[in-house]
Protein backbone atom coordinates (compact mmCIF):
# COMPACT_ATOMS: atom_id res chain seq x y z
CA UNK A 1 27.17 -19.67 0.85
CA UNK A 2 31.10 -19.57 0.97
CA UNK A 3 32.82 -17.03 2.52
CA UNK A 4 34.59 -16.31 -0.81
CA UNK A 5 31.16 -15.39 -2.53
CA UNK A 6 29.85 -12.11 -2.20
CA UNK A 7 27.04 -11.02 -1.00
CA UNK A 8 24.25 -9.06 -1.96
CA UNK A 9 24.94 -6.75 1.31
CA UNK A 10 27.61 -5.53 0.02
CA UNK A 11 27.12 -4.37 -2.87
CA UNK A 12 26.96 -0.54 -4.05
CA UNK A 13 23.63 1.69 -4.04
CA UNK A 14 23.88 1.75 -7.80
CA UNK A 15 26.11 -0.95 -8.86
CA UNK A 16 24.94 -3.16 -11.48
CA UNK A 17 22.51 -5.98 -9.57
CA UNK A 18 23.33 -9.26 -11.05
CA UNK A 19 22.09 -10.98 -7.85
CA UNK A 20 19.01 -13.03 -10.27
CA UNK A 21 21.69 -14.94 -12.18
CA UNK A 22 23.13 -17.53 -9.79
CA UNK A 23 26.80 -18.83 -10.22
CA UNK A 24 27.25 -21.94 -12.51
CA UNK A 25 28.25 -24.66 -9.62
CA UNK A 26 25.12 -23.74 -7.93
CA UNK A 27 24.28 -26.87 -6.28
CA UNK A 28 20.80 -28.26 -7.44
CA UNK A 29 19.13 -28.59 -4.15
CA UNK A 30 19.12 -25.86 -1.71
CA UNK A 31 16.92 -24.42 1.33
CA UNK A 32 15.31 -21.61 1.32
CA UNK A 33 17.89 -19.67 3.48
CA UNK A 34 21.16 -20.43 1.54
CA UNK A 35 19.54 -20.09 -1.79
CA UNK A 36 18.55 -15.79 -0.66
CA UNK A 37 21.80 -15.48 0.74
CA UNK A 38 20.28 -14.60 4.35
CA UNK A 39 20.10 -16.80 7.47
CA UNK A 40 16.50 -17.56 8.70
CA UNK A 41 17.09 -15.47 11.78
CA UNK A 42 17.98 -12.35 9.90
CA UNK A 43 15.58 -13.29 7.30
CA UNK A 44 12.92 -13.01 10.20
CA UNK A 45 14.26 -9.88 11.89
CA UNK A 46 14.39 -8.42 8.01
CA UNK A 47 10.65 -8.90 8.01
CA UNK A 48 9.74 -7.34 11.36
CA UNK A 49 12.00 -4.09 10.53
CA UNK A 50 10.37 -3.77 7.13
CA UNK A 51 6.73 -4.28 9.40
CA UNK A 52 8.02 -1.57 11.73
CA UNK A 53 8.63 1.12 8.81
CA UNK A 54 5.34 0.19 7.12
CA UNK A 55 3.39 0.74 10.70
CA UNK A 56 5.35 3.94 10.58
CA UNK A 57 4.11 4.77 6.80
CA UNK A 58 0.52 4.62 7.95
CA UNK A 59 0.82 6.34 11.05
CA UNK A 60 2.47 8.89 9.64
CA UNK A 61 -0.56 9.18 6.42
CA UNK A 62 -3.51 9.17 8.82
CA UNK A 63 -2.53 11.57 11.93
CA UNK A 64 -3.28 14.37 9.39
CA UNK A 65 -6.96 13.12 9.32
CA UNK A 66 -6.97 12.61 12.85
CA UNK A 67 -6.32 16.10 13.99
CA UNK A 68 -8.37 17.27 10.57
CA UNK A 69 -10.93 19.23 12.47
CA UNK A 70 -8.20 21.23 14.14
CA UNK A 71 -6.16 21.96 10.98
CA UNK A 72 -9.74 22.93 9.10
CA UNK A 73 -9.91 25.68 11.82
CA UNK A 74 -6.51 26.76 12.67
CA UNK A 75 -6.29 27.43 8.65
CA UNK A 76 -9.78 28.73 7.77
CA UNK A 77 -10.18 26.08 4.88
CA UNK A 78 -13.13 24.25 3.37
CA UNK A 79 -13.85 20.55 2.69
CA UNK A 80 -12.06 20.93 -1.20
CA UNK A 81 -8.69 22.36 0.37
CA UNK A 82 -8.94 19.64 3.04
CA UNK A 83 -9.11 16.95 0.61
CA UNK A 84 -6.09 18.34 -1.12
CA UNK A 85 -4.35 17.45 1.63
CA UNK A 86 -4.08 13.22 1.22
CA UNK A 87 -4.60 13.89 -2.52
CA UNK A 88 -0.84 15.63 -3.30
CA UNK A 89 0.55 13.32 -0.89
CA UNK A 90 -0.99 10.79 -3.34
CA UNK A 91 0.27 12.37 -6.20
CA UNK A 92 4.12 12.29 -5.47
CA UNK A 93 3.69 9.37 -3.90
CA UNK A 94 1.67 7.75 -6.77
CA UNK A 95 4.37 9.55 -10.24
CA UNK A 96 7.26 8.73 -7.98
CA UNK A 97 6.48 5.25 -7.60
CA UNK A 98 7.58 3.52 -11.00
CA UNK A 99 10.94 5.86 -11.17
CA UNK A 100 11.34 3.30 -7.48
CA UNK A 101 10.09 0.15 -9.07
CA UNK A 102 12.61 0.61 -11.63
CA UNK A 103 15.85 1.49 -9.76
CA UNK A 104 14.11 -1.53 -6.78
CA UNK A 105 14.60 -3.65 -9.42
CA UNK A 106 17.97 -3.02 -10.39
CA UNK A 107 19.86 -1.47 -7.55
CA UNK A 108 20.22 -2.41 -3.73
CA UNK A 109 16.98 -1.99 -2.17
CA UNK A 110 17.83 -1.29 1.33
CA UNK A 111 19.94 1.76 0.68
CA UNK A 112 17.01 3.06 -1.86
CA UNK A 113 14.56 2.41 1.36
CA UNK A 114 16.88 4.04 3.32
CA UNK A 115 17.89 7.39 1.44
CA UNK A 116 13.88 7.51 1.29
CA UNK A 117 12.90 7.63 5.01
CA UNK A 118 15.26 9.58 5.93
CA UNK A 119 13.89 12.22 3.27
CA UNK A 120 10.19 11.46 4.48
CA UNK A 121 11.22 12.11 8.25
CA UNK A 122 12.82 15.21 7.23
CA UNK A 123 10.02 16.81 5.59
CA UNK A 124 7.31 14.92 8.09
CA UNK A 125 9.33 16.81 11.18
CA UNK A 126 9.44 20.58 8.46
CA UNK A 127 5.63 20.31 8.00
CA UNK A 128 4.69 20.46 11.54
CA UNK A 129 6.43 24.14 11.77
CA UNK A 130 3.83 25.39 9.02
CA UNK A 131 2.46 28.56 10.20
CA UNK A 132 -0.53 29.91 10.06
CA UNK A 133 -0.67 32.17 6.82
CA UNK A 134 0.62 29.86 4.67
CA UNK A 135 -1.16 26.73 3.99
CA UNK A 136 0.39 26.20 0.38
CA UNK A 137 3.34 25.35 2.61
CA UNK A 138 1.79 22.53 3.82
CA UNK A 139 0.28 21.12 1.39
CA UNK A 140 4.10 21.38 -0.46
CA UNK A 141 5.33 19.70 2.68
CA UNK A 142 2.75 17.23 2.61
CA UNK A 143 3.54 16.47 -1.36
CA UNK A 144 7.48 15.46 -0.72
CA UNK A 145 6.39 13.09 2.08
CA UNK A 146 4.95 10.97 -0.26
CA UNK A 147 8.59 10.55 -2.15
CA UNK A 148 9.73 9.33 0.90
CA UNK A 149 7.29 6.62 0.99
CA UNK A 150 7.20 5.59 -2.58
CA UNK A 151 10.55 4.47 -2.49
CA UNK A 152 9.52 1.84 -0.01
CA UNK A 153 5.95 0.57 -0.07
CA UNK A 154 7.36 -0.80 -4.32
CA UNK A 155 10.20 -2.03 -2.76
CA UNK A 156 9.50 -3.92 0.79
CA UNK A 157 7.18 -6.63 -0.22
CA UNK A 158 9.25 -7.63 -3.41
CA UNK A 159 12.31 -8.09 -0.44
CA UNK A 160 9.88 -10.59 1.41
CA UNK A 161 9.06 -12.19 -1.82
CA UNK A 162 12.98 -13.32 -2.14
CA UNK A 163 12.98 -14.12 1.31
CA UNK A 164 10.71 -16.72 1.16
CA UNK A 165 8.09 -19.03 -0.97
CA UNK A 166 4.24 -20.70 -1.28
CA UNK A 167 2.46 -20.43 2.32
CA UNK A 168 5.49 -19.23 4.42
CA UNK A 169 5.74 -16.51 1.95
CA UNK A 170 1.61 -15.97 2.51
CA UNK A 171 1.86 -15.77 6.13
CA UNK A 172 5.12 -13.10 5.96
CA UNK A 173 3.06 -10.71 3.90
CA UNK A 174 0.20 -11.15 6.43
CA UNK A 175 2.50 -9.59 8.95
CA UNK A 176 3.82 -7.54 7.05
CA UNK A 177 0.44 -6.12 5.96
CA UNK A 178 -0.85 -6.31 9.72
CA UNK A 179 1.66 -3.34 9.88
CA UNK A 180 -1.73 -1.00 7.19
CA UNK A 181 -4.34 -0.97 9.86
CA UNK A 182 -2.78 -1.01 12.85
CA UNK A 183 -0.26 1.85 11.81
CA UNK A 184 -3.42 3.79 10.03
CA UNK A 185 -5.06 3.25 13.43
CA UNK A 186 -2.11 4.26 15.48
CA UNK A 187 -2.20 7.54 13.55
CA UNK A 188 -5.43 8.69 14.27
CA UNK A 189 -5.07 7.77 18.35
CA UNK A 190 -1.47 8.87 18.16
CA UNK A 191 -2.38 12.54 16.51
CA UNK A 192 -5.31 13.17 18.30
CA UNK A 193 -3.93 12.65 21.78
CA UNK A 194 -0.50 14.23 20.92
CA UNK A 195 -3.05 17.30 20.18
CA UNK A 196 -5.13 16.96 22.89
CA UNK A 197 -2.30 16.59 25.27
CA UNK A 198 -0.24 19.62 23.56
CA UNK A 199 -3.53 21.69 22.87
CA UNK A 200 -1.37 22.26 19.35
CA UNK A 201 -2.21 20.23 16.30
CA UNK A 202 1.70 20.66 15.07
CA UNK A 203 2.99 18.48 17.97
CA UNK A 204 0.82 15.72 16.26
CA UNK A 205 3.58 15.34 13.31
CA UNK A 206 6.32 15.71 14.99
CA UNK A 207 6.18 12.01 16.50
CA UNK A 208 6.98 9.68 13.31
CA UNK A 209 9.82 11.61 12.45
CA UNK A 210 11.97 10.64 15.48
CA UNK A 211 10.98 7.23 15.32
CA UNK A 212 12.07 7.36 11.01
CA UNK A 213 15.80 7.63 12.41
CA UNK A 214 15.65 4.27 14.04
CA UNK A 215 13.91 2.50 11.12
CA UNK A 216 16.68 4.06 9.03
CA UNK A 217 19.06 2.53 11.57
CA UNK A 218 17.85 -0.51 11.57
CA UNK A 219 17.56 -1.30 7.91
CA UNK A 220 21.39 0.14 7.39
CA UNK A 221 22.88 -2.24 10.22
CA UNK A 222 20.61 -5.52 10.40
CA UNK A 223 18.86 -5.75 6.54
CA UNK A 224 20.74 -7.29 4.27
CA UNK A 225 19.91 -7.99 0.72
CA UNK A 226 18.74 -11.08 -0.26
CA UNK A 227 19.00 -12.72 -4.15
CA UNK A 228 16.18 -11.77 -6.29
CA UNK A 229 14.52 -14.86 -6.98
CA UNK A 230 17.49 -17.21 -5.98
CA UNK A 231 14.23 -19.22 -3.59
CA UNK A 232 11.96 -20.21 -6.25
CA UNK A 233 14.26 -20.02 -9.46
CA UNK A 234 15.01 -23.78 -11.01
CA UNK A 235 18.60 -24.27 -11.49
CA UNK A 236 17.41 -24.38 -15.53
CA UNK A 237 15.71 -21.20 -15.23
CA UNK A 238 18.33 -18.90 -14.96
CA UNK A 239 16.66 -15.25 -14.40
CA UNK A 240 17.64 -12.44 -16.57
CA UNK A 241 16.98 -8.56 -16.38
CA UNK A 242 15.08 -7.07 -19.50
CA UNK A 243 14.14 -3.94 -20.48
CA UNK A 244 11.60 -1.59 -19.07
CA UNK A 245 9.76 -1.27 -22.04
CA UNK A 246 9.50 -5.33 -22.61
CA UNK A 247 8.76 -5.56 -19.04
CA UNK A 248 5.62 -3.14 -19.36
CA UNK A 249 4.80 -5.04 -22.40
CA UNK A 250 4.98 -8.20 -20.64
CA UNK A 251 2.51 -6.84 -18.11
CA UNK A 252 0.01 -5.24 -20.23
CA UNK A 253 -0.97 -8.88 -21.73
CA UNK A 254 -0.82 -10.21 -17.77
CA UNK A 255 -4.97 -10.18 -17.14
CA UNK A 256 -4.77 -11.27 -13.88
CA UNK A 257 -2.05 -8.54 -12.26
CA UNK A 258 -4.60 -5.92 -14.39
CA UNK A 259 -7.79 -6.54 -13.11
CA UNK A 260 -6.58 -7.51 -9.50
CA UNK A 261 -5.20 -3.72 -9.91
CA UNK A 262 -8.10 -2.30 -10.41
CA UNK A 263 -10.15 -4.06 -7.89
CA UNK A 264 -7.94 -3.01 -5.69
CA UNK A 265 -8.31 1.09 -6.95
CA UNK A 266 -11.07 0.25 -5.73
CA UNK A 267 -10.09 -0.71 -2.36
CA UNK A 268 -7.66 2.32 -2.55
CA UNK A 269 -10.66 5.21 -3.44
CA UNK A 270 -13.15 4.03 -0.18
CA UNK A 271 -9.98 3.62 2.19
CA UNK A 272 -8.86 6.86 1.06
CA UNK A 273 -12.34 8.44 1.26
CA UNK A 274 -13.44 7.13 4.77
CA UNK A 275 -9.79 7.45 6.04
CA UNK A 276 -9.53 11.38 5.60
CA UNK A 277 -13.11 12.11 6.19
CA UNK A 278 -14.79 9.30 8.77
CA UNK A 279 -13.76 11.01 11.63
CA UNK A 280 -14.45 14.75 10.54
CA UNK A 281 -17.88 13.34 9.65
CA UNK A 282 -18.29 11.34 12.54
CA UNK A 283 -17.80 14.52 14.63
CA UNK A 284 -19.99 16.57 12.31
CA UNK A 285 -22.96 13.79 12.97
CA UNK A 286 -22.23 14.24 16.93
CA UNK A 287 -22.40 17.95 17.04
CA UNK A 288 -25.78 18.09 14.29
CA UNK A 289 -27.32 15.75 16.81
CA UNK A 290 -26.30 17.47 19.72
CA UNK A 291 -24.19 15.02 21.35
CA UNK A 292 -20.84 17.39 21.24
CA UNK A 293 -19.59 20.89 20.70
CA UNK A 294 -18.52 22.63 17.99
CA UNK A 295 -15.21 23.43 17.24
CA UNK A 296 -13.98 26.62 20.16
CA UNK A 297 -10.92 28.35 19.41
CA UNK A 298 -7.67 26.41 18.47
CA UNK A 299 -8.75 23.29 19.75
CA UNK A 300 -11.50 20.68 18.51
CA UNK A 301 -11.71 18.65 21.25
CA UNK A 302 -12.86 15.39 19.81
CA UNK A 303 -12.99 11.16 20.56
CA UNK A 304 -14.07 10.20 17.29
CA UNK A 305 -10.72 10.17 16.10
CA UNK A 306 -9.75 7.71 19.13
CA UNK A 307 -12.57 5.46 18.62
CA UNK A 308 -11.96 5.03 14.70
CA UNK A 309 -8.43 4.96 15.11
CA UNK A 310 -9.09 1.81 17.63
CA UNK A 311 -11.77 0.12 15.04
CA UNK A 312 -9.29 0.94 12.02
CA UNK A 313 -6.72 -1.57 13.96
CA UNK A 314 -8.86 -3.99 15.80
CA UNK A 315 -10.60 -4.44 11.98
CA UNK A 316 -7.29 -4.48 9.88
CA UNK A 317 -5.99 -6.98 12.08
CA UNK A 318 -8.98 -9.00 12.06
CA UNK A 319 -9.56 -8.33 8.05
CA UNK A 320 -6.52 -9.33 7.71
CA UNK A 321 -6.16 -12.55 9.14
CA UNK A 322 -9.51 -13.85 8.01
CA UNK A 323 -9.27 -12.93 4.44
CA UNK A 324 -5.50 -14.95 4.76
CA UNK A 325 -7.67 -17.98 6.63
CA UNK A 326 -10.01 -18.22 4.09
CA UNK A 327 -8.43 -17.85 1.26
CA UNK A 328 -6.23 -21.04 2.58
CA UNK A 329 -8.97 -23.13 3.14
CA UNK A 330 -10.61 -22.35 -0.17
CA UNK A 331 -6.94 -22.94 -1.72
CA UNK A 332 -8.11 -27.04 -1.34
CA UNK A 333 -11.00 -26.41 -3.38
CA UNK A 334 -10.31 -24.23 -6.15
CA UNK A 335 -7.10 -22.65 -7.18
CA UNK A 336 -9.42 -19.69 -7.74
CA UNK A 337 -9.68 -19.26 -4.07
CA UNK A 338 -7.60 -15.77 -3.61
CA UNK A 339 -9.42 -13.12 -6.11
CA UNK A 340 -13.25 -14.40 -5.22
CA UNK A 341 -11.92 -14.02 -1.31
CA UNK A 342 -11.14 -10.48 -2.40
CA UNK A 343 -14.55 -10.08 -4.86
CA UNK A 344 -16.39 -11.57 -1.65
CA UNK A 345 -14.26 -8.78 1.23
CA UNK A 346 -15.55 -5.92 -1.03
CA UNK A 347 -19.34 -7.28 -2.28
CA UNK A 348 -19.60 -7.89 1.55
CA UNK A 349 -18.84 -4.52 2.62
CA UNK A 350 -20.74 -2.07 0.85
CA UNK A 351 -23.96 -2.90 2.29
CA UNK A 352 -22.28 -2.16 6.55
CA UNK A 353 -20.51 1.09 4.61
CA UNK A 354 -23.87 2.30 3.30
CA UNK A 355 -25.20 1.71 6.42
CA UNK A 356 -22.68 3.34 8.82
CA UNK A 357 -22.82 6.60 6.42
CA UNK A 358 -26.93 6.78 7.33
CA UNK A 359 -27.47 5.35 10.33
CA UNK A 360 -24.42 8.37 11.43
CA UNK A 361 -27.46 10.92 13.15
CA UNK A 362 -29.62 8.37 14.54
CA UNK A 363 -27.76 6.27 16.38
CA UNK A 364 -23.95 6.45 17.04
CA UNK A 365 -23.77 2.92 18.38
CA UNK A 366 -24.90 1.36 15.27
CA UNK A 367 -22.82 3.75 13.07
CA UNK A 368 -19.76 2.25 14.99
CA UNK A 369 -20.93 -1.36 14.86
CA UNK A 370 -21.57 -1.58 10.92
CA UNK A 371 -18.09 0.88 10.38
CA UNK A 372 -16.66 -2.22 12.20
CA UNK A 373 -18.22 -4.93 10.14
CA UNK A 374 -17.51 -2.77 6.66
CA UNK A 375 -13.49 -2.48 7.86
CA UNK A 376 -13.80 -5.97 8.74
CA UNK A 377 -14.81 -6.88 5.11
CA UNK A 378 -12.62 -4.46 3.45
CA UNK A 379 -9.29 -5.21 5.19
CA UNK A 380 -9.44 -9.11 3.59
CA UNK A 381 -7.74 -7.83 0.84
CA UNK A 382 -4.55 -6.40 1.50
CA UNK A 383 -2.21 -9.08 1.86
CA UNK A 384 -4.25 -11.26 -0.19
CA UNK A 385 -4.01 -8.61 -3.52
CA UNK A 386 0.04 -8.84 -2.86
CA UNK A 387 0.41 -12.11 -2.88
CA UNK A 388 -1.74 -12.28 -6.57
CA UNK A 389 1.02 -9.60 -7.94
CA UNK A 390 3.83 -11.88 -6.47
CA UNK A 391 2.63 -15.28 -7.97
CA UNK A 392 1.49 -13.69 -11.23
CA UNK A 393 4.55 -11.93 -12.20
CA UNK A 394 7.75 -12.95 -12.29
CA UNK A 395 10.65 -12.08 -9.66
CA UNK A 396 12.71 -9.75 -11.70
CA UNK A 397 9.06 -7.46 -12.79
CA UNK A 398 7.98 -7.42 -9.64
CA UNK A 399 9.35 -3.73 -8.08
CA UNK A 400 8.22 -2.42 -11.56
CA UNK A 401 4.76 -4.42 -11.38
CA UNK A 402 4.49 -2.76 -7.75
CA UNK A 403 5.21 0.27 -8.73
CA UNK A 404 2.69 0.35 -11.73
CA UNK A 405 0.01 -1.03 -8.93
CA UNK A 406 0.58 1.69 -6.58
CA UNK A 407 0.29 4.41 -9.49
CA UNK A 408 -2.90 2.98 -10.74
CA UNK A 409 -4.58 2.39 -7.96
CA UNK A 410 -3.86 5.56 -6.67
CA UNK A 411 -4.29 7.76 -9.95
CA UNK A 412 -7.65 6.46 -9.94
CA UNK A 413 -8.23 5.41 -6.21
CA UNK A 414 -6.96 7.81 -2.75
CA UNK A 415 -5.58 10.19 -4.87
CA UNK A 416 -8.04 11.67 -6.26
CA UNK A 417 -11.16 10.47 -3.66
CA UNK A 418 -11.03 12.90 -0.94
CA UNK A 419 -10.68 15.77 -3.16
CA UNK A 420 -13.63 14.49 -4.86
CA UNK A 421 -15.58 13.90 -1.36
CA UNK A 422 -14.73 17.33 -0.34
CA UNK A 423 -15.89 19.03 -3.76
CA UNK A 424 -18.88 17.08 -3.78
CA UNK A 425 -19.72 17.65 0.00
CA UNK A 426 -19.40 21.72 -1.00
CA UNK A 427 -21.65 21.57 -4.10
CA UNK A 428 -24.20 20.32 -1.90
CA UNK A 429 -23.60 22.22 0.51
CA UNK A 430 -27.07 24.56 0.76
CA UNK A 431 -25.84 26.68 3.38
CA UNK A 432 -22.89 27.01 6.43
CA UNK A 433 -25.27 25.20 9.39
CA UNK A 434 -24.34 22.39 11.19
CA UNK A 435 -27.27 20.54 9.36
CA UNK A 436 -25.63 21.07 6.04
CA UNK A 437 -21.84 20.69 7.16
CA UNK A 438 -23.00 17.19 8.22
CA UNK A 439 -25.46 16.15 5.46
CA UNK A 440 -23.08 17.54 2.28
CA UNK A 441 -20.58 15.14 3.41
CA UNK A 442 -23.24 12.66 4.46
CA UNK A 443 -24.44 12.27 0.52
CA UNK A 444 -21.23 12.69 -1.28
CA UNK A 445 -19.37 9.78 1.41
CA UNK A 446 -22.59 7.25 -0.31
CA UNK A 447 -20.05 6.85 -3.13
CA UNK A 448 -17.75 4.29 -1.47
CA UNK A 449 -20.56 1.99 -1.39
CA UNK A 450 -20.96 1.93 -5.41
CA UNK A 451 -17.12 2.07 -6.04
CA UNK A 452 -16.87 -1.12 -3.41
CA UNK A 453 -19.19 -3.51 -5.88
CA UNK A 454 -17.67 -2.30 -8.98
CA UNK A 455 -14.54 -3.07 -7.10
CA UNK A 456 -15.84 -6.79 -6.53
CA UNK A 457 -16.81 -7.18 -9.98
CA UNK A 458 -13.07 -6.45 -11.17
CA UNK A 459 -12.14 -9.48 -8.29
CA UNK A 460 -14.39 -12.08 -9.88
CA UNK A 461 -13.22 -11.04 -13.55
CA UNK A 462 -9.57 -11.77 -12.12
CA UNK A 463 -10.61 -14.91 -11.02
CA UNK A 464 -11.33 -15.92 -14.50
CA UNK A 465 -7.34 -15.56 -15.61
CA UNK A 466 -5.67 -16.43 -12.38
CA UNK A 467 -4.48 -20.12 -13.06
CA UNK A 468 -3.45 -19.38 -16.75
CA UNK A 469 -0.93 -16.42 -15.37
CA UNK A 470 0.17 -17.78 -12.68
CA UNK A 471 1.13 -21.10 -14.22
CA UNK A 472 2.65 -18.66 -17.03
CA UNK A 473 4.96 -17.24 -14.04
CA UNK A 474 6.12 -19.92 -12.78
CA UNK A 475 7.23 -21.63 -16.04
CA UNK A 476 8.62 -18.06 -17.40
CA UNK A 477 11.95 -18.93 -19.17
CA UNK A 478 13.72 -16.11 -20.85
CA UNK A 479 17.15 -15.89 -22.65
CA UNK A 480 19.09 -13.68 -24.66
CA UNK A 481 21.31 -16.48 -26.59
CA UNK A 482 20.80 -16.56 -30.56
CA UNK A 483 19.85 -19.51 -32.41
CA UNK A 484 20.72 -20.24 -35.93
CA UNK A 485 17.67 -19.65 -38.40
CA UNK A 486 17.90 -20.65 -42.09
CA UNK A 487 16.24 -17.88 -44.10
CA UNK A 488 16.99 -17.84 -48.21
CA UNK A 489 19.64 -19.85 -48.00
CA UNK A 490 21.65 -18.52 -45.68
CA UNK A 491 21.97 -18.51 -41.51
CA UNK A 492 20.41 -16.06 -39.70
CA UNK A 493 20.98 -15.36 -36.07
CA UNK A 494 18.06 -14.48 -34.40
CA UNK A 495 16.66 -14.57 -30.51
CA UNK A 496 15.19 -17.51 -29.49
CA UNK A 497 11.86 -15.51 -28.56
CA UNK A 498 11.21 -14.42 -31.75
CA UNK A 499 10.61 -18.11 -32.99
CA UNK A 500 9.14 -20.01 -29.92
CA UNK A 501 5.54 -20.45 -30.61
């Protein structure tokens, strides 16, 4: 790239993004590097940054549930108030998300990113000063972190999509998605030894916020934009922004970014469930069987969140990788190879899930063991699910396409699940004994097993559509130019969609 061309780096937070339409005298062959606009070092370093702020995302989601027990008793609350807590973080997160998608998809991303961890740190570091009378005000608290985070989790991966293509592409978002379990992990260690170390639950949030200023840092001074599309755009297939409304449109008839959607709601609704409430019923199982203490007085001393937190990474990372392995090996047999990976990950997991959630009071060993083998199973399809949505849909839909993802999956997935789990665990409920404490949330945590193989069914439906949309991506041409129509005698101008057949 000349020196006289600008870049996308420069350009203003809401400047008009023309960075999809390449300049005329574009040459016709060009690497993957030049074509972006960033070097492969940077390109690299841009990857590992956006990594760092989604391990920070996680980390900062999940050391709520590990220090659950403690916030339960420091507040006075029940198992429906405690589920409110992931759910309004959900909620924000979840409405905020396509307001995001849009402006990712039209404005400079790492500025959006920016303004939006900065917001999420401030809040993050406000909520951890909640005191004791007034729970509303963290619940609020815990509602505005999730604006913070919806401006980047529909923005980041679309930013590695125009970084690079095919299996280097693949194995980016397979870091990048590395970043889930081992930040959800990191949250439950990090919280409950920040609380055990502090004997105060508040200390627990007041750890991602410092580390939000360097991310912000960090994406300001070594990010830099790269040109939507500009790697895998033909230089005949010029790429053109359209409206909002034809870009839903255009998604509503894509069956393949649909159904992939909701098998992964139902991915979302048993990570959400067991992520809030495995270690609060872990610790319920332990003291119903004798094995620990109940809660004493502003401390619930507690190793269940240490030893999930350490299975949540060790499994992510593992989940990860082999659902990314396999799914390249199958890609030699079938190009179907990526949504029956995912169908498999969830079909495979219910049965260990179901198992964990009884075996819980006999025997904590094999609770741990088939919690292990169910993460395992369920982790395969996190970077596997993005890279579907990237292939399917076509570079200039995809921040809106993310967006519409995340509000889906979470209207009907983690938003609404632990609330659910918690109302359902106090229906049951019989009576306040440590009996019914653990075997309320014992019955109503069965769920995730049924929502895991409805979950696969949506995966092997999507496997069905998966060649015809992704070829349909790939060859998307779209322009605005009028051709000359005939109609009663006379020329009409008309677009050229309205005629191709």
């Amino acid at each position: 790239m000349s020196q006289a061309e600008p870049t996308s780096d420069s350009a203003p937070l809401f400047s008009s993004d023309s960075e999809a339409e390449g300049p005329d005298d574009q040459p016709a062959v060009q690497t993957e590097e030049s074509s972006s606009g960033v070097s492969r070092v940077r390109a690299l370093l841009t990857v590992l940054i956006l990594c760092y702020v989604n391990l920070l995302n996680y980390m900062d989601r999940f050391t709520v549930a590990g220090v659950l027990p403690d916030i339960e008793h420091y507040f006075g609350i029940d198992d429906e108030k405690s589920g409110l807590l992931q759910t309004v973080f959900i909620c924000s997160y979840m409405f905020l998300a396509p307001v995001f998608g849009y402006l990712g998809d039209r404005y400079n991303r790492k500025f959006i990113m920016s303004s939006g961890i900065t917001f999420w740190s401030v809040v993050t570091l406000a909520s951890s000063y909640t005191p004791k009378e007034h729970f509303w005000a963290l619940l609020l608290t815990r509602g505005l972190v999730g604006v913070g985070e919806a401006s980047y989790s529909t923005i980041a991966p679309t930013i590695i999509a125009d970084l690079y293509v095919k299996e280097t592409r693949t194995n980016m978002l397979s870091i990048f998605y590395f970043a889930i379990p081992v930040g959800s992990g990191l949250g439950y260690i990090v919280g409950s030894q920040v609380s055990n170390v502090a004997k105060d639950w508040h200390w627990a949030l007041r750890v991602t916020p410092a580390l939000g200023l360097i991310a912000v840092l960090l994406l300001l001074f070594v990010v830099k934009e790269p040109k939507r599309g500009a790697v895998e755009a033909r230089p005949e297939h010029q790429l053109h922004q359209t409206s909002w409304l034809v870009d839903l449109q255009d998604l509503s008839k894509n069956f393949s970014f649909i159904l992939s959607t909701f098998g992964f709601t139902a991915v979302a609704f048993v990570t959400g469930s067991l992520a809030l409430w495995a270690p609060t019923f872990l610790f319920r199982a332990a003291v119903f069987s004798g094995e620990r203490e109940p809660c004493v007085e502003g401390h619930c001393a507690s190793s269940d969140s240490l030893i999930f937190g350490a299975i949540t990474c060790v499994t992510g990372i593992l989940g990860v990788f082999t659902g990314v392995q396999v799914s390249r090996q199958l890609r030699t047999r079938t190009p179907r190879a990526d949504p029956l990976v995912c169908a498999a990950g969830l079909l495979l997991s219910a049965p260990f899930l179901y198992l964990a959630i009884v075996f819980a009071q006999a025997s904590t060993v094999a609770t741990y063991v088939f919690i292990f083998l169910g993460n395992t199973f369920l982790s395969m399809n996190w970077a596997i699910v993005a890279d579907i949505l990237l292939y399917v849909v076509v570079p200039t839909r995809r921040s809106t396409a993310e967006a519409l993802q995340i509000v889906v999956s979470h209207l009907l997935g983690d938003a609404g699940s632990p609330y659910l789990i918690g109302v359902v665990s106090d229906s049951l409920r019989r009576n306040d004994s440590f009996l019914w404490q653990f075997r309320s949330l014992q019955l109503s945590l069965l769920l995730c097993s049924f929502v895991a193989v409805v979950g696969g069914g949506f995966f092997l439906a999507t496997a069905l559509f998966i060649e015809r949309d992704r070829e349909r991506a790939e060859n998307f041409v779209h322009t605005d130019e009028p051709i000359v129509v005939p109609k009663s005698g006379r020329s009409t101008r008309v677009p050229v969609s309205s005629v191709l057949i």
